[in-house]
C-alpha atoms as a PDB file:
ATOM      1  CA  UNK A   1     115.406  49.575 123.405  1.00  0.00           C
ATOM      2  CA  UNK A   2     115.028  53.399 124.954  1.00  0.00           C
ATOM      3  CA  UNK A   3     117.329  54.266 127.266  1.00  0.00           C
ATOM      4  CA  UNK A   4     117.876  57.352 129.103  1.00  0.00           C
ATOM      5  CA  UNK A   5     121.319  58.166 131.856  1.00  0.00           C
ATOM      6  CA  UNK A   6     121.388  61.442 133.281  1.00  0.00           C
ATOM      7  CA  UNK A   7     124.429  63.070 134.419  1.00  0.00           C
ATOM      8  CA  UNK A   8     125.990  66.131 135.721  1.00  0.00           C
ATOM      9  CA  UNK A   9     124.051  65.981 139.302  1.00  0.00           C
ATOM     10  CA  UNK A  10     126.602  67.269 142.674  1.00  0.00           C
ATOM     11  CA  UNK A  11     126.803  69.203 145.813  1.00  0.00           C
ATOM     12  CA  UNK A  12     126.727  73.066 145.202  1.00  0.00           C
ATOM     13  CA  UNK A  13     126.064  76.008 147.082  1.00  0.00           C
ATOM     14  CA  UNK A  14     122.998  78.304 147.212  1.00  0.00           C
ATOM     15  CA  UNK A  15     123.171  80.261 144.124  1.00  0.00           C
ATOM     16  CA  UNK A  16     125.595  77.973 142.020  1.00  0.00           C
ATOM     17  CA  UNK A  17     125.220  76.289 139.019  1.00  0.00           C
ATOM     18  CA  UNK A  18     124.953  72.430 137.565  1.00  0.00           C
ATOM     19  CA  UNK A  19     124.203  71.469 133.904  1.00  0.00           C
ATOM     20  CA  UNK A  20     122.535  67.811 134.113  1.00  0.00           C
ATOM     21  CA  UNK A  21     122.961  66.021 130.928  1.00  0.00           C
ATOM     22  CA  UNK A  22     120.624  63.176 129.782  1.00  0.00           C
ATOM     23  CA  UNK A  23     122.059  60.478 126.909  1.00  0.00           C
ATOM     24  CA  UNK A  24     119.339  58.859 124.760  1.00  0.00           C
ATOM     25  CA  UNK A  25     119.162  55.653 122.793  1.00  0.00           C
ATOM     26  CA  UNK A  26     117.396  53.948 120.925  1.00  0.00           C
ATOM     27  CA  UNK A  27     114.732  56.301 119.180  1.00  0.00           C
ATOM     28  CA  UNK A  28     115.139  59.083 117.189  1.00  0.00           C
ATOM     29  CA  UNK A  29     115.758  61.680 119.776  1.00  0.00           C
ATOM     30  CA  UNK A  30     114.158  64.914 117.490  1.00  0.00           C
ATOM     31  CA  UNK A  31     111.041  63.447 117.049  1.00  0.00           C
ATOM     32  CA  UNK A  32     109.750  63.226 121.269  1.00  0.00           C
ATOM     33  CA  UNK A  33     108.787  65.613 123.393  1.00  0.00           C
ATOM     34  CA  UNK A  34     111.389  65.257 125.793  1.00  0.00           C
ATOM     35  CA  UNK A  35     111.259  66.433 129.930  1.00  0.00           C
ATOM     36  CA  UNK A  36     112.819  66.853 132.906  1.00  0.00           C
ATOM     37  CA  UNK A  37     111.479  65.791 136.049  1.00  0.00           C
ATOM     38  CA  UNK A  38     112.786  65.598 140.015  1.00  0.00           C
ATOM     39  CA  UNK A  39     111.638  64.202 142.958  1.00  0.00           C
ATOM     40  CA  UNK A  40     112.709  65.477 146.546  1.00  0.00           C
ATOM     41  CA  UNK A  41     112.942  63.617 149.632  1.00  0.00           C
ATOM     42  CA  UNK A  42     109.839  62.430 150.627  1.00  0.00           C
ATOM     43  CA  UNK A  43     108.238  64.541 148.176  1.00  0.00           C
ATOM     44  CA  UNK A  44     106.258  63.176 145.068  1.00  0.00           C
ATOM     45  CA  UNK A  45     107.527  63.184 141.650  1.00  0.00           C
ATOM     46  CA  UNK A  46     107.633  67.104 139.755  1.00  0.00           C
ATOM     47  CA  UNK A  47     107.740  67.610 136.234  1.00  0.00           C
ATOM     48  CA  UNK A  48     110.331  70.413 135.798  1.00  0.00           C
ATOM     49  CA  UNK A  49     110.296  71.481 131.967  1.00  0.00           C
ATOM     50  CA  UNK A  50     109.779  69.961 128.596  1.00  0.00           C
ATOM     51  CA  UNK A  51     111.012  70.284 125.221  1.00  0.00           C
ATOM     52  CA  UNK A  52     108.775  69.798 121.955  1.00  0.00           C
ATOM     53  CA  UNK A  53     109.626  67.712 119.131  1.00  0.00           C
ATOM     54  CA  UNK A  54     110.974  69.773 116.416  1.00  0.00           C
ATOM     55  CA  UNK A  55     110.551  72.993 116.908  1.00  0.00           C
ATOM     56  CA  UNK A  56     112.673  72.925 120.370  1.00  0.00           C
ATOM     57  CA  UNK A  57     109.278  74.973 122.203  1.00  0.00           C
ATOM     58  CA  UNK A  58     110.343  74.880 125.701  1.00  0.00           C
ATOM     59  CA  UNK A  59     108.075  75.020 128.866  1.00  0.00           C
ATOM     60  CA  UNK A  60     109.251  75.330 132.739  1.00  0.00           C
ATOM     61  CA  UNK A  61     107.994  74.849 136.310  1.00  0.00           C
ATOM     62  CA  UNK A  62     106.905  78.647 138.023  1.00  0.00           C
ATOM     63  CA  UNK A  63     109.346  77.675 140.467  1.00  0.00           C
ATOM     64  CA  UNK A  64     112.236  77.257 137.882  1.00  0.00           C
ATOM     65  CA  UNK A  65     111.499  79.434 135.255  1.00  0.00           C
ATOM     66  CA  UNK A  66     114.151  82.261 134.700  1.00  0.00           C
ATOM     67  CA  UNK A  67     116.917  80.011 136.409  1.00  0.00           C
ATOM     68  CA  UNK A  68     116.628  76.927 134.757  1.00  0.00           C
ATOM     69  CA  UNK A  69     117.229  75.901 130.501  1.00  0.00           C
ATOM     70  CA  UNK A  70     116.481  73.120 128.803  1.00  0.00           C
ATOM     71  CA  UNK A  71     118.297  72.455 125.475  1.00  0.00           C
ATOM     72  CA  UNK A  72     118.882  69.490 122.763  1.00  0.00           C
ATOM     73  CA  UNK A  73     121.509  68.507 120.835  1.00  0.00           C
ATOM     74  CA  UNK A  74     120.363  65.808 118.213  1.00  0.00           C
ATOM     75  CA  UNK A  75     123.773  64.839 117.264  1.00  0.00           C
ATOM     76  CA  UNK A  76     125.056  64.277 120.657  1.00  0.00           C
ATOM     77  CA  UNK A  77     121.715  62.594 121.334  1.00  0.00           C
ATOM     78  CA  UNK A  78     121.707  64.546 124.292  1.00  0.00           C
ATOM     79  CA  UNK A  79     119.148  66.520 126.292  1.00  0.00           C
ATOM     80  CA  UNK A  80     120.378  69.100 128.670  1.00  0.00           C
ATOM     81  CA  UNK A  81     119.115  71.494 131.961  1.00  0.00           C
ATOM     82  CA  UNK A  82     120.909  74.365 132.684  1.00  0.00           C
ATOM     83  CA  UNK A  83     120.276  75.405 136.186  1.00  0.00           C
ATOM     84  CA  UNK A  84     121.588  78.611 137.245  1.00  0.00           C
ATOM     85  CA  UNK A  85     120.960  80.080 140.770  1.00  0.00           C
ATOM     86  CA  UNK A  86     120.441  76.843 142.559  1.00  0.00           C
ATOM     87  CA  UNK A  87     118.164  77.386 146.250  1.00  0.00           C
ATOM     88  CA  UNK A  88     117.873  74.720 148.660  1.00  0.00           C
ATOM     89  CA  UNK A  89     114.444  73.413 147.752  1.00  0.00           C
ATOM     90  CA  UNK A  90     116.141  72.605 144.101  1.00  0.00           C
ATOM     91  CA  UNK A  91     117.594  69.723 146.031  1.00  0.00           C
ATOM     92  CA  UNK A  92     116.143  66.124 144.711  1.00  0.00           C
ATOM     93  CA  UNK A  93     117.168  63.618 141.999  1.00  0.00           C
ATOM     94  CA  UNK A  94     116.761  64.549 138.502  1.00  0.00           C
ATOM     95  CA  UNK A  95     115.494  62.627 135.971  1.00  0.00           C
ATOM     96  CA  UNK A  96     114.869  62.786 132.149  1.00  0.00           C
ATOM     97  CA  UNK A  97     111.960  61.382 130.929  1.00  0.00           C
ATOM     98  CA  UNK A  98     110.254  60.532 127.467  1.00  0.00           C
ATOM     99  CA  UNK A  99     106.742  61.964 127.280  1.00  0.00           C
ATOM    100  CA  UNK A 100     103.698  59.664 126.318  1.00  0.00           C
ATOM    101  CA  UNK A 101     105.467  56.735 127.014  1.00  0.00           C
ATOM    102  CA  UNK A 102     106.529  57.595 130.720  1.00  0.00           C
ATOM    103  CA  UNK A 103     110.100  56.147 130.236  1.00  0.00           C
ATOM    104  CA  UNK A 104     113.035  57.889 132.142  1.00  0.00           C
ATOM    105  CA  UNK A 105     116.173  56.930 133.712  1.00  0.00           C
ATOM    106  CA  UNK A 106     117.493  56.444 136.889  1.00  0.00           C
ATOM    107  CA  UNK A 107     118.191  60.219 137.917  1.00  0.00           C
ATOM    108  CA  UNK A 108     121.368  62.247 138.833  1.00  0.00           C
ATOM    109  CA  UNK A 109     121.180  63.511 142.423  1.00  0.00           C
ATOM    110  CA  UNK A 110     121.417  67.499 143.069  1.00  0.00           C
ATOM    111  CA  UNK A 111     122.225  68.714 146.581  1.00  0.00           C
ATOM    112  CA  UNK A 112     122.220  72.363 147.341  1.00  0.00           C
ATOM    113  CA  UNK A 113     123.355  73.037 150.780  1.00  0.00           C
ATOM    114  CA  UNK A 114     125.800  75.244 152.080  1.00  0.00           C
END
């Protein structure tokens, strides 16, 4: 059975920073495309940035590129997102998701309010 748990989510000020960790389980996490979504308050659901399979090609959002990183660490079955310079309207839950199948967890909440 997949299963994804993000972590790392808080309350930080304009410009701070959070690193949001997502666990995997039950696949082999190398070999999936891998992504990072959020979803604001009354908002619909944004796809953030994405990982490839492999070769660890990255892709971001206009709106986070340059402040945010995504990263993978296949031992630690973990996929990470490095967001540096946090602004108000970075405020939603988080969520990692598996690409072509659609499957993601149940999010880490990020505030940014000062």
């Amino acid at each position: 059975e997949v299963q994804l748990v993000e972590s790392g989510g808080g309350l930080v000020q304009p410009g701070g920073s959070l690193k949001l960790s997502c666990l995997t389980s039950g696949f082999y996490l190398e070999s999936w495309r891998m992504s990072w979504l959020r979803q604001a308050p009354g908002k619909e659901l944004e796809w953030v940035s994405s990982i490839s399979a492999y070769a660890q090609v990255t892709y971001y959002a206009d709106a986070v590129k340059g402040r945010f990183t995504i990263s993978r660490d296949t031992d630690k079955r973990t996929i990470y997102l490095q967001l540096n310079d946090l602004k108000t309207e970075d405020t939603a839950i988080y969520y990692c998701a598996q690409n072509t199948t659609g499957i993601r967890g149940r999010g880490t909440q990020v505030t940014v309010s000062s």
